[in-house]
C-alpha atoms as a PDB file:
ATOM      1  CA  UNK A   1     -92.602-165.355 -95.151  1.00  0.00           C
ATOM      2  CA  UNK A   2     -91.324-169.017 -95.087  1.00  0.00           C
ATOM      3  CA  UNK A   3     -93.713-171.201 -96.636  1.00  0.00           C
ATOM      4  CA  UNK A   4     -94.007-175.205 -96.890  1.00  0.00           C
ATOM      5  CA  UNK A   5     -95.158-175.299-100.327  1.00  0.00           C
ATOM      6  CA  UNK A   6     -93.593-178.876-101.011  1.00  0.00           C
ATOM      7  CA  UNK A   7     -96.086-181.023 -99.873  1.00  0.00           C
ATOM      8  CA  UNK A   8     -97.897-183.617-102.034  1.00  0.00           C
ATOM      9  CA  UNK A   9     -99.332-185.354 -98.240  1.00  0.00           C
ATOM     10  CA  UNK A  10    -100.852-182.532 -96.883  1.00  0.00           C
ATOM     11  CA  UNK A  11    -102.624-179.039 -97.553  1.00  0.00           C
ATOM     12  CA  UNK A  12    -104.597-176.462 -96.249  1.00  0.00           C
ATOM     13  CA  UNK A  13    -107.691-176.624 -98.338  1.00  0.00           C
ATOM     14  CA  UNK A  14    -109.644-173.820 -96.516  1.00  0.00           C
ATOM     15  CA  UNK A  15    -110.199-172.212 -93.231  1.00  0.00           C
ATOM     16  CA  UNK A  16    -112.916-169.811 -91.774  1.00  0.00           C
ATOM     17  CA  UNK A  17    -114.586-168.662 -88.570  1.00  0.00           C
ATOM     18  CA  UNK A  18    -111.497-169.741 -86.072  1.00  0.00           C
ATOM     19  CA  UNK A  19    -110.736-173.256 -88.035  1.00  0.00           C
ATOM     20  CA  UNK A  20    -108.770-175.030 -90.857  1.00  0.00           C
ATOM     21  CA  UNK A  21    -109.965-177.607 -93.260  1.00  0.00           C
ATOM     22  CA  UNK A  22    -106.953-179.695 -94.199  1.00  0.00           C
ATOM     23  CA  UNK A  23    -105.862-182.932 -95.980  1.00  0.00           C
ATOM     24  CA  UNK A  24    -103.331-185.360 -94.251  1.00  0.00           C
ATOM     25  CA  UNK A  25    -103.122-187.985 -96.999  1.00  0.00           C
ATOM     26  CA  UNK A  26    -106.808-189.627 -97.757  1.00  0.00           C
ATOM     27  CA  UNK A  27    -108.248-188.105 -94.452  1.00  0.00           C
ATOM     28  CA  UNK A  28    -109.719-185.033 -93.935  1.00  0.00           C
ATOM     29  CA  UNK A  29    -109.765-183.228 -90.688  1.00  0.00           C
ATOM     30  CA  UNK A  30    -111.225-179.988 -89.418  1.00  0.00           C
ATOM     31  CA  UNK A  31    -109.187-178.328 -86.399  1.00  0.00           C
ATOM     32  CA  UNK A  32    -109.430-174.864 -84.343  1.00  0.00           C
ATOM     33  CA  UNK A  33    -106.945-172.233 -85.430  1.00  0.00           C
ATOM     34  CA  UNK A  34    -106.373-168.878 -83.225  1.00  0.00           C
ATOM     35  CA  UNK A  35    -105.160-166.981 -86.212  1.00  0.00           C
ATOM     36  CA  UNK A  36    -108.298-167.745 -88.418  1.00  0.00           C
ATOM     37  CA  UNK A  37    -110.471-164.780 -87.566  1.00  0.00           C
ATOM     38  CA  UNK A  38    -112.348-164.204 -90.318  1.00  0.00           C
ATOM     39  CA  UNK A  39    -115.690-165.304 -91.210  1.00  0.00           C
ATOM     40  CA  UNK A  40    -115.719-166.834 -95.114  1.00  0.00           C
ATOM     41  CA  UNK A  41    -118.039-168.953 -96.839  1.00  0.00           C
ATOM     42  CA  UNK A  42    -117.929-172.623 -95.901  1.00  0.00           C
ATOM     43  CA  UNK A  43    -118.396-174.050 -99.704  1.00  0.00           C
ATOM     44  CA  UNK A  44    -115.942-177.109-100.299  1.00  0.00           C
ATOM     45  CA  UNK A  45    -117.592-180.158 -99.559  1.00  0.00           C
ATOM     46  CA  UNK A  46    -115.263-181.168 -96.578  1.00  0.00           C
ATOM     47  CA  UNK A  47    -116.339-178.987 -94.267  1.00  0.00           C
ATOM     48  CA  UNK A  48    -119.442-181.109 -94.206  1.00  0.00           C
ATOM     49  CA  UNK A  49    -117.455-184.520 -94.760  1.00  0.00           C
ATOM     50  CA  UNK A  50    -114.834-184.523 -92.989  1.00  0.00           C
ATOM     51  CA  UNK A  51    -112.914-187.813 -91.268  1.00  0.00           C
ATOM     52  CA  UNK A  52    -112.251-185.713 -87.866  1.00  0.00           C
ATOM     53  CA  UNK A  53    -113.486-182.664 -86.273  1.00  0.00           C
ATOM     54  CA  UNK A  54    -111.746-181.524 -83.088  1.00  0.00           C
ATOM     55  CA  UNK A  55    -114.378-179.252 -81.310  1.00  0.00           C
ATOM     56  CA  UNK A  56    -113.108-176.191 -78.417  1.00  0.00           C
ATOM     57  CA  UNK A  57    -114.752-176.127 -75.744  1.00  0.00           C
ATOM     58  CA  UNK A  58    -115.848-172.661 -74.150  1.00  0.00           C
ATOM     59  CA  UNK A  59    -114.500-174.249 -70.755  1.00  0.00           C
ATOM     60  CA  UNK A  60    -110.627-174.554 -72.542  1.00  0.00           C
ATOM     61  CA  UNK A  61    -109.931-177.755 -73.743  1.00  0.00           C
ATOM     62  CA  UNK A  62    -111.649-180.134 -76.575  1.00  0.00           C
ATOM     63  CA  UNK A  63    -112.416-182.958 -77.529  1.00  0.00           C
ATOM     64  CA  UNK A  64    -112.334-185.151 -81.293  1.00  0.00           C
ATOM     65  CA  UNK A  65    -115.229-186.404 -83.052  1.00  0.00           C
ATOM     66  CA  UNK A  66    -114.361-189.013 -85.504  1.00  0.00           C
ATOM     67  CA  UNK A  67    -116.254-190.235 -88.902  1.00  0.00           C
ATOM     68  CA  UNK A  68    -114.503-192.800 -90.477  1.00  0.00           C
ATOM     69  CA  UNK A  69    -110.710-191.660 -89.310  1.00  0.00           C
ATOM     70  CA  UNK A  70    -108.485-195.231 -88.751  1.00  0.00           C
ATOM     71  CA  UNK A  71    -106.669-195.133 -84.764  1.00  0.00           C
ATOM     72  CA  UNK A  72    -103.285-194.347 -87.037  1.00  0.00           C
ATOM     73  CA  UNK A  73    -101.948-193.661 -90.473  1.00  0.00           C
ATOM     74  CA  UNK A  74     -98.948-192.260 -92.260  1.00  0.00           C
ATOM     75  CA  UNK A  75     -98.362-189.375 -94.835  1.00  0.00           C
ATOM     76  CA  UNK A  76     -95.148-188.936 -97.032  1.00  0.00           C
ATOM     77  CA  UNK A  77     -92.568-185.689 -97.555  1.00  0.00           C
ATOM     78  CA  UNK A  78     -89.970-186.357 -99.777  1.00  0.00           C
ATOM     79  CA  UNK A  79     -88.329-189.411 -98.168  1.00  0.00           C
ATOM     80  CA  UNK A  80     -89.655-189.455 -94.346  1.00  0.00           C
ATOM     81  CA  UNK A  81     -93.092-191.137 -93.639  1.00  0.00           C
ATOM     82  CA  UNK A  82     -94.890-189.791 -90.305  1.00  0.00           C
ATOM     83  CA  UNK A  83     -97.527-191.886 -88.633  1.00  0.00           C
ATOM     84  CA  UNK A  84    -100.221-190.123 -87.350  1.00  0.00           C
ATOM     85  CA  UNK A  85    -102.449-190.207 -84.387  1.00  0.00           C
ATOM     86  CA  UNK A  86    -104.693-187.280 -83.025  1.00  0.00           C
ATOM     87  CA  UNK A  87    -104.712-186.866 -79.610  1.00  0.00           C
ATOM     88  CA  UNK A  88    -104.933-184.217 -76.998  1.00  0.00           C
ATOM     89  CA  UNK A  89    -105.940-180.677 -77.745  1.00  0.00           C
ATOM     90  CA  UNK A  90    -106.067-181.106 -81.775  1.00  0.00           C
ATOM     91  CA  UNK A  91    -102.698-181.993 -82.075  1.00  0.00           C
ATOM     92  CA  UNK A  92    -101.901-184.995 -84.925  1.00  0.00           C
ATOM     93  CA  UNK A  93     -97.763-185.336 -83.906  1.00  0.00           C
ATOM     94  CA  UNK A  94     -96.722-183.481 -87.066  1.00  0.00           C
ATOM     95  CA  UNK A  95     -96.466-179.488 -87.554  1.00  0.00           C
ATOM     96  CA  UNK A  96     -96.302-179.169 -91.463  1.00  0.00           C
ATOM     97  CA  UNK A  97     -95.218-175.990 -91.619  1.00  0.00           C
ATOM     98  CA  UNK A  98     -91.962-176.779 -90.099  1.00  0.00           C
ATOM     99  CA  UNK A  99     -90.749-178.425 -93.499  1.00  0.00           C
ATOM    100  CA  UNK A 100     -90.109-175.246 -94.589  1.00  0.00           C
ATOM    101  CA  UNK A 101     -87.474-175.460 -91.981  1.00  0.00           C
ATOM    102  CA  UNK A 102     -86.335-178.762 -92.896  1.00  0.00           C
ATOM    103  CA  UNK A 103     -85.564-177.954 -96.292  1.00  0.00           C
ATOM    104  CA  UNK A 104     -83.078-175.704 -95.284  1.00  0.00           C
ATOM    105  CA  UNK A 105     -81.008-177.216 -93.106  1.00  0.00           C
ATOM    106  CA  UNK A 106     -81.374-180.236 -94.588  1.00  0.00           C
ATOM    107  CA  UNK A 107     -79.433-178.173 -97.803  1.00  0.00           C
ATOM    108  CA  UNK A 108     -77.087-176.721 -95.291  1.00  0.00           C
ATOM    109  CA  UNK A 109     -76.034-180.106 -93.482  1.00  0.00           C
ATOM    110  CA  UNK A 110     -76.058-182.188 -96.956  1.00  0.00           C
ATOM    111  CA  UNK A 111     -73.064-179.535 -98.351  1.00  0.00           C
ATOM    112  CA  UNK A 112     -71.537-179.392 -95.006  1.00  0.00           C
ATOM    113  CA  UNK A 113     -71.718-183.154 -95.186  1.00  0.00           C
ATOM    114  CA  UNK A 114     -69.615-183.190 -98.303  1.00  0.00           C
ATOM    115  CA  UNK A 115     -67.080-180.884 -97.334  1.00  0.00           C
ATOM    116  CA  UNK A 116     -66.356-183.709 -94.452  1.00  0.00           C
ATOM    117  CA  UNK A 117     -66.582-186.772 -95.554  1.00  0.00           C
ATOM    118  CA  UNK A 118     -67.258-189.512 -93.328  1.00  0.00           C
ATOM    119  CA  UNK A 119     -64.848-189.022 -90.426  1.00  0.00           C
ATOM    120  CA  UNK A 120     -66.124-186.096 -89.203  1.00  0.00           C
ATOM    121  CA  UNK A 121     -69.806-185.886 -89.071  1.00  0.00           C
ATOM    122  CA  UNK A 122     -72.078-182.866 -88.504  1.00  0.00           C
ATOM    123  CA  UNK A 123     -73.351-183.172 -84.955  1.00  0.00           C
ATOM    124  CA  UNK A 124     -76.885-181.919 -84.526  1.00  0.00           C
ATOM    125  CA  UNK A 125     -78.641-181.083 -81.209  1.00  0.00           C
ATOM    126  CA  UNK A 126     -82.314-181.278 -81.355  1.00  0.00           C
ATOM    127  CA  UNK A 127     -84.240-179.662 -78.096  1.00  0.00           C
ATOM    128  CA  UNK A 128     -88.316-179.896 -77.158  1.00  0.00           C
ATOM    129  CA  UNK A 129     -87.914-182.265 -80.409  1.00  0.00           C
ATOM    130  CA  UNK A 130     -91.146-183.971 -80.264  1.00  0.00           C
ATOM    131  CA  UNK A 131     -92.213-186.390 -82.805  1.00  0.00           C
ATOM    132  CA  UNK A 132     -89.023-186.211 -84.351  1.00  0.00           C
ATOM    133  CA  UNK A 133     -89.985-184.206 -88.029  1.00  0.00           C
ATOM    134  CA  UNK A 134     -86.458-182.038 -87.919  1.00  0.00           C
ATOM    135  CA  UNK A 135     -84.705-185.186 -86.727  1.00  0.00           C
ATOM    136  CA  UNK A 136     -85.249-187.214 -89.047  1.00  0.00           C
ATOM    137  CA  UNK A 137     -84.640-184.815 -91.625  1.00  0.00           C
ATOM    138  CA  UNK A 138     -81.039-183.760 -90.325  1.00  0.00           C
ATOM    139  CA  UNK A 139     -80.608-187.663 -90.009  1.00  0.00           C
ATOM    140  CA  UNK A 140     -81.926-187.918 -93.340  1.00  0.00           C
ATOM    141  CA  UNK A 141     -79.549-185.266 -95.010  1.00  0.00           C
ATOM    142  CA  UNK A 142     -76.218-187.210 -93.190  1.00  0.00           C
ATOM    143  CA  UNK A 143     -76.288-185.532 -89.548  1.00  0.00           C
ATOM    144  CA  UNK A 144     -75.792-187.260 -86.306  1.00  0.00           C
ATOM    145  CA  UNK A 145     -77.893-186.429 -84.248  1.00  0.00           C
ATOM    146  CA  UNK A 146     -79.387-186.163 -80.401  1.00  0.00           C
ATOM    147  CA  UNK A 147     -82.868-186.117 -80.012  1.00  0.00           C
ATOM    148  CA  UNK A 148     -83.877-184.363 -76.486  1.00  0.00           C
ATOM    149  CA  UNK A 149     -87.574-184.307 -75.348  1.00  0.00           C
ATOM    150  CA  UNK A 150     -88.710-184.490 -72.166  1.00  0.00           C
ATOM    151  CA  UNK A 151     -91.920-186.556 -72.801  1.00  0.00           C
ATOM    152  CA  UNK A 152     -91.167-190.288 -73.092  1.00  0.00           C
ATOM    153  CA  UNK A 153     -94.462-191.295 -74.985  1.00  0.00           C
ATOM    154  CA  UNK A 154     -93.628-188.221 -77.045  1.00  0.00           C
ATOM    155  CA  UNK A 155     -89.572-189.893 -78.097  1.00  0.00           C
ATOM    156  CA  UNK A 156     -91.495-193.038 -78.581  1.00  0.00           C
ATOM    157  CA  UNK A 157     -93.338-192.138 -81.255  1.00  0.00           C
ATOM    158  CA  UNK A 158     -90.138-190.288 -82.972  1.00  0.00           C
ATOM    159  CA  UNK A 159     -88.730-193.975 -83.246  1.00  0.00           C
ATOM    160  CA  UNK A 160     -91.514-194.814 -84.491  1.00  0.00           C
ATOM    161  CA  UNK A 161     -91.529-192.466 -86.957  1.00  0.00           C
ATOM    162  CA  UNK A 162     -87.488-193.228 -87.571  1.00  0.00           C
ATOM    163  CA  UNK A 163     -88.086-196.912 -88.456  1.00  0.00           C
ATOM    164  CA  UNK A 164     -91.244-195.911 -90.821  1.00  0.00           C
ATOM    165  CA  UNK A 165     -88.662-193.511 -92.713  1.00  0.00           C
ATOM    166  CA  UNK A 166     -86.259-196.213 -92.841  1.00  0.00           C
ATOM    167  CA  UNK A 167     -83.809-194.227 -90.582  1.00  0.00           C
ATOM    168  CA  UNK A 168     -84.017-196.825 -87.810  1.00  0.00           C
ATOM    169  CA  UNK A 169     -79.895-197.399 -87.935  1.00  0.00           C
ATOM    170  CA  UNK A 170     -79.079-193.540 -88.656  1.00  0.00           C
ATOM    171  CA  UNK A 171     -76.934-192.502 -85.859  1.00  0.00           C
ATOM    172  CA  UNK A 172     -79.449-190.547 -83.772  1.00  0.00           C
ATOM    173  CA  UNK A 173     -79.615-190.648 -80.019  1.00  0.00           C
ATOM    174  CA  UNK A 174     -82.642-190.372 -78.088  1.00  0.00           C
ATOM    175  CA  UNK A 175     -83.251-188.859 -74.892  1.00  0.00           C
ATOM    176  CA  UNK A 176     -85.922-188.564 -72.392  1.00  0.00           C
ATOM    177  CA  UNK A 177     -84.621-185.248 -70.560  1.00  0.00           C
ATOM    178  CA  UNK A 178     -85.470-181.489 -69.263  1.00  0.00           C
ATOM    179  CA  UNK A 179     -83.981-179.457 -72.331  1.00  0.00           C
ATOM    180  CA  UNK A 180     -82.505-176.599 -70.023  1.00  0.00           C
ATOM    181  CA  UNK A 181     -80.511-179.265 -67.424  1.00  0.00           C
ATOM    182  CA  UNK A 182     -79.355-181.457 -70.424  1.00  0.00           C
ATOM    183  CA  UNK A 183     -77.600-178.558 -71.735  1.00  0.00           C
ATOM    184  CA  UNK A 184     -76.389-177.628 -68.649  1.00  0.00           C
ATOM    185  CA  UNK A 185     -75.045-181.154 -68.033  1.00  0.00           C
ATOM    186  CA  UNK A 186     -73.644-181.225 -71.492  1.00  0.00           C
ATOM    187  CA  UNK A 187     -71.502-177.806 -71.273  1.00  0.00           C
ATOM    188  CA  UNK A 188     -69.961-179.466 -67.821  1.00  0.00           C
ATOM    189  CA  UNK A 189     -69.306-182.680 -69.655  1.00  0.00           C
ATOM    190  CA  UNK A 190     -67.684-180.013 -72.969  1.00  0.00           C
ATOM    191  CA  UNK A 191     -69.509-181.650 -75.146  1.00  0.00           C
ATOM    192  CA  UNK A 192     -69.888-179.634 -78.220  1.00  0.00           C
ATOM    193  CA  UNK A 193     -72.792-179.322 -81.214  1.00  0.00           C
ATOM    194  CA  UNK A 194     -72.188-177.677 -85.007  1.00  0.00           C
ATOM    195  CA  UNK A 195     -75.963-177.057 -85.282  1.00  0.00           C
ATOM    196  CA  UNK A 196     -79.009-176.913 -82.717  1.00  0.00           C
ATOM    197  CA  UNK A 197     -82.672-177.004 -83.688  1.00  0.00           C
ATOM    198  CA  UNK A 198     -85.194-176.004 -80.535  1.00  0.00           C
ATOM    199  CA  UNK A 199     -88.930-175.798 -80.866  1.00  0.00           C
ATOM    200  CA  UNK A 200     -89.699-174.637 -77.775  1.00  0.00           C
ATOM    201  CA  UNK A 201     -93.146-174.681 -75.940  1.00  0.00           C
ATOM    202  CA  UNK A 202     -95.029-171.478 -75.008  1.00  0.00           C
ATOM    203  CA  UNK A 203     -95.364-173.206 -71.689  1.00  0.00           C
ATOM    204  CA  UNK A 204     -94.403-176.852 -70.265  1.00  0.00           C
ATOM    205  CA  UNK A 205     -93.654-178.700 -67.691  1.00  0.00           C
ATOM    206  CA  UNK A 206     -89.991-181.125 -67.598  1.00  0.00           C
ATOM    207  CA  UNK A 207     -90.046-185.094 -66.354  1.00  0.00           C
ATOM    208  CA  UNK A 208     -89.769-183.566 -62.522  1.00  0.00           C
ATOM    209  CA  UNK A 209     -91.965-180.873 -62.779  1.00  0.00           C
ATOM    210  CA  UNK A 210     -89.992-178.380 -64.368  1.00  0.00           C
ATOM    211  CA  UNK A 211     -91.866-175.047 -64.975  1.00  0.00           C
ATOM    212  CA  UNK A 212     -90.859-173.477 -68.739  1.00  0.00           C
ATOM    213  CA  UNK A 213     -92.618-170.431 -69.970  1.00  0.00           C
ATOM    214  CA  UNK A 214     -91.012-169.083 -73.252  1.00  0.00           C
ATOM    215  CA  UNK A 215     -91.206-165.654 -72.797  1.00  0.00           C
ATOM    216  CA  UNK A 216     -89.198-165.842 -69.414  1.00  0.00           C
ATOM    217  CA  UNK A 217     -87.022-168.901 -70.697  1.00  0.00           C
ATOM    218  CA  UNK A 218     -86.128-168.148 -74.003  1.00  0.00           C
ATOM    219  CA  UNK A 219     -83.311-165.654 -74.126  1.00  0.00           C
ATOM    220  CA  UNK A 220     -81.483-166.947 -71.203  1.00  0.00           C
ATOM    221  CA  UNK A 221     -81.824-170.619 -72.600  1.00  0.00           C
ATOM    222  CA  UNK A 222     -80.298-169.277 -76.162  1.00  0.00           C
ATOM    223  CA  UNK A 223     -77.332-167.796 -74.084  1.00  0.00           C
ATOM    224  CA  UNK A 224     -76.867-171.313 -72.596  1.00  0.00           C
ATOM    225  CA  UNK A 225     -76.822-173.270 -75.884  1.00  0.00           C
ATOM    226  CA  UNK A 226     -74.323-170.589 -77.427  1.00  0.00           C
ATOM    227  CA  UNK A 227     -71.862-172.157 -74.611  1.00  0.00           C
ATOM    228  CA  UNK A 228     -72.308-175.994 -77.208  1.00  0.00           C
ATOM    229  CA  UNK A 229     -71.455-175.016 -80.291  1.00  0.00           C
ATOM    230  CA  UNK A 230     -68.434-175.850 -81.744  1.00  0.00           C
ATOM    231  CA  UNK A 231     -66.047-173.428 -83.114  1.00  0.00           C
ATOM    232  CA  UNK A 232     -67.662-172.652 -86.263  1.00  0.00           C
ATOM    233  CA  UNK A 233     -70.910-173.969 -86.154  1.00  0.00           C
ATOM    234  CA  UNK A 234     -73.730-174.773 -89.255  1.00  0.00           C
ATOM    235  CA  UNK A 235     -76.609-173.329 -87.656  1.00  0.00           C
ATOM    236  CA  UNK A 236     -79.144-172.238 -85.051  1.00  0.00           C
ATOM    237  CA  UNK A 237     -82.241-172.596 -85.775  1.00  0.00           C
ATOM    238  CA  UNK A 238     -85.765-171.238 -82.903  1.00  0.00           C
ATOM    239  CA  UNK A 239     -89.064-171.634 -83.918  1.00  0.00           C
ATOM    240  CA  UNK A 240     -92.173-169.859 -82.351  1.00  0.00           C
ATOM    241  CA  UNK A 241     -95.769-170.407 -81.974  1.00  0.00           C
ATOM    242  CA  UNK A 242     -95.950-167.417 -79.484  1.00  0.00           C
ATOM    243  CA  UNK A 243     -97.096-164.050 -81.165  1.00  0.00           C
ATOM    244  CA  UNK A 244     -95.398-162.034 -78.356  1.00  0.00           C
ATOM    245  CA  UNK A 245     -91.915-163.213 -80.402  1.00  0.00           C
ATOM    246  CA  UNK A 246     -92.518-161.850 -83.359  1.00  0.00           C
ATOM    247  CA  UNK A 247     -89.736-161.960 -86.005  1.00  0.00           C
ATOM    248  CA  UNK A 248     -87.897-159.160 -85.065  1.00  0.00           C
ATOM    249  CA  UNK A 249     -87.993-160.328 -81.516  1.00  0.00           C
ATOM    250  CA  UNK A 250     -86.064-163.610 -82.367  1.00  0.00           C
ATOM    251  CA  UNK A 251     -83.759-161.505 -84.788  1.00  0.00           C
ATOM    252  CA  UNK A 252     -82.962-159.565 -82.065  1.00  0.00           C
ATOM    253  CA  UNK A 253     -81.730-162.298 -79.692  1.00  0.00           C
ATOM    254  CA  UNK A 254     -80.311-164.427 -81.748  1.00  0.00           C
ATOM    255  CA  UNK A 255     -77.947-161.287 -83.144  1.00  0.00           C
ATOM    256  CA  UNK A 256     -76.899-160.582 -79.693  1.00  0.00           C
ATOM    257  CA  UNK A 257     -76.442-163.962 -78.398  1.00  0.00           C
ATOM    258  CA  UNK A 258     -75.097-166.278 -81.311  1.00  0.00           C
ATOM    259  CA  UNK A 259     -73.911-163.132 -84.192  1.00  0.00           C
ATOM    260  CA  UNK A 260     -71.602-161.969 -81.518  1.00  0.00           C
ATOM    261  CA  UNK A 261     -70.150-164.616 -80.523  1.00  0.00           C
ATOM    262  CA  UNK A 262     -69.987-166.143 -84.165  1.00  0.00           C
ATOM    263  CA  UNK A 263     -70.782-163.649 -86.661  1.00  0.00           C
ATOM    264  CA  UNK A 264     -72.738-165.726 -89.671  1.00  0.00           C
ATOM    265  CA  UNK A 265     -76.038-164.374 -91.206  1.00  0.00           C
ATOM    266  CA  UNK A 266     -79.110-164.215 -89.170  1.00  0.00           C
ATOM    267  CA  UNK A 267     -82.824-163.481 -90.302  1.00  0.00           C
ATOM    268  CA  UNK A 268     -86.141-164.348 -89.037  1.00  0.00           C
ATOM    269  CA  UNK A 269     -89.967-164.678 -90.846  1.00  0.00           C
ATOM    270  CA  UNK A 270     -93.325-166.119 -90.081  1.00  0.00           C
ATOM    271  CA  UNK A 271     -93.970-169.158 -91.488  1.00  0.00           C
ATOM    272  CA  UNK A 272     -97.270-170.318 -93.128  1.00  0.00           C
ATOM    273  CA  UNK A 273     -99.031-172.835 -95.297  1.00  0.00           C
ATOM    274  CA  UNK A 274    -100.722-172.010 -98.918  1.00  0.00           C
ATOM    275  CA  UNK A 275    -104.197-172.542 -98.660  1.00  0.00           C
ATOM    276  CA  UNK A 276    -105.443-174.320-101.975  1.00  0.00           C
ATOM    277  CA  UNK A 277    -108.947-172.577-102.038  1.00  0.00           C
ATOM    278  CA  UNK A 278    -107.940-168.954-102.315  1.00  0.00           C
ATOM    279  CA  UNK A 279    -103.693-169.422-103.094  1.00  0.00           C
ATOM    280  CA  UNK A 280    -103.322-167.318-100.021  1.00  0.00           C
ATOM    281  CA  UNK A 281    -100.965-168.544 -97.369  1.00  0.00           C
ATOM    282  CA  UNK A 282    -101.935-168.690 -93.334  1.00  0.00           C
ATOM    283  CA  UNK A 283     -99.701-167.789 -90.909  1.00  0.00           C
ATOM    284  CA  UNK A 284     -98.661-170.524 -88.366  1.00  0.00           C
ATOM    285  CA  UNK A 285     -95.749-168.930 -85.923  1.00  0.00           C
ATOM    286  CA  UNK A 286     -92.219-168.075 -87.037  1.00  0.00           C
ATOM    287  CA  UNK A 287     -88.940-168.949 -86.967  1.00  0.00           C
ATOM    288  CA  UNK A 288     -85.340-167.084 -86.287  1.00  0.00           C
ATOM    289  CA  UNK A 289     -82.292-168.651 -88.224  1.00  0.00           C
ATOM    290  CA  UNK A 290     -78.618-168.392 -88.068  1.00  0.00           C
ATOM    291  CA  UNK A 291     -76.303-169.542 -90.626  1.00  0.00           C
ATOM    292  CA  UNK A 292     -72.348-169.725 -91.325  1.00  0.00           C
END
């Protein structure tokens, strides 16, 4: 397993009976997770103080109860800042786990980076790329790179998020656009990517009404992409919050779609948090990589 064990922000101080109790810098929030099925003792003191408490509702759906939580803040890792926000269903516009993530490539594109120089930068292709966390950290480590997401409000806040980290004049572009016909429109125009980065939805809709369902999307999509990267690309990089693609699943595909075509070193884990009541670690989805 994968595991974000750098944060000083953030931590997973407990979870029981289908929730997490976790710190996003001074706040403390309480929100439903499906993987939490057992039944523990409630003793640290937050579960009964808390700053936020998103309650599921038996009809689907939620809604958050607030004590004392501000409309917005920020937390810190390493050198980005994220401003936070909860909103719909539980989310906050950050996925910590995924910094597990970002420490790698970030180490991959940095090297890469110095190999290079200046004149020819490592071009990085970031698809369903929400709030902008792996963004900013390729930008961060020296990328270029394209932002794609097809939520507006959603790109918004990733600038937003840029210009807190101090990344407003990196060279990152930022698009409002259906994932699938971007990269369609960008293998007729031959333009050409050394590493992509997709965090794909288990199910969405695109700016038109686009229908996406992962399971039926996925491999085909990953095929597509293949057809963008440059001759001897940095990485590819899937994440997954669906447990129907477990690791091996995303091995799998990514061996027959981007090993073949570019041989490189693929392997895939879950990826989890440590929780700081028990030093166990709770699983939160996984990611496949491919490297060089």
């Amino acid at each position: 397993m994968w595991i974000a064990n750098n944060w000083k922000d953030y931590e997973v101080l407990d979870c029981s009976n289908g929730e997490k109790l976790e710190r996003w810098g001074d706040y403390i929030l309480v929100r439903p997770d499906p993987q939490v099925i057992w039944d523990t003792p409630k003793i640290l003191k937050g579960w009964k103080k808390m700053n936020g408490h998103y309650h599921r509702s038996s009809r689907g759906g939620g809604e958050w109860e607030f004590f004392n939580l501000p409309e917005q803040w920020t937390i810190n890792y390493k050198s980005l800042t994220f401003n936070l926000k909860p909103f719909s269903f539980k989310h906050t516009g950050l996925f910590p786990e995924q910094a597990t993530n970002w420490d790698w490539f970030s180490d991959l594109i940095s090297k890469e980076k110095a190999k290079r120089g200046n004149d020819n930068p490592v071009k990085v292709l970031n698809l369903f790329a929400y709030t902008g966390g792996a963004t900013l950290a390729a930008a961060a480590a020296g990328a270029n790179v394209t932002h794609v997401d097809a939520s507006k409000g959603m790109v918004n806040w990733a600038k937003e998020n840029a210009v807190s980290s101090s990344l407003k004049d990196a060279p990152i572009r930022w698009l409002v656009d259906d994932c699938v016909k971007f990269v369609e429109r960008e293998i007729r125009r031959g333009n050409k990517y050394d590493a992509i980065i997709m965090d794909p939805p288990s199910y969405g809709r695109g700016p038109k009404g686009e229908i996406w369902k992962i399971e039926d999307s996925i491999h085909s999509f990953v095929k597509l992409c293949t057809q963008i990267l440059s001759d001897k690309p940095l990485f590819f990089l899937i994440n997954s919050y669906t447990t129907g693609l477990a690791p091996s699943v995303l091995t799998y595909m990514i061996e027959i779609e981007v090993s073949k075509k570019f041989d490189g070193h693929v392997e895939a884990q879950e990826i989890g948090l440590p929780v700081s009541s028990n030093g166990l670690v709770l699983p939160c989805g996984a990611s496949g990589r491919w490297s060089r």
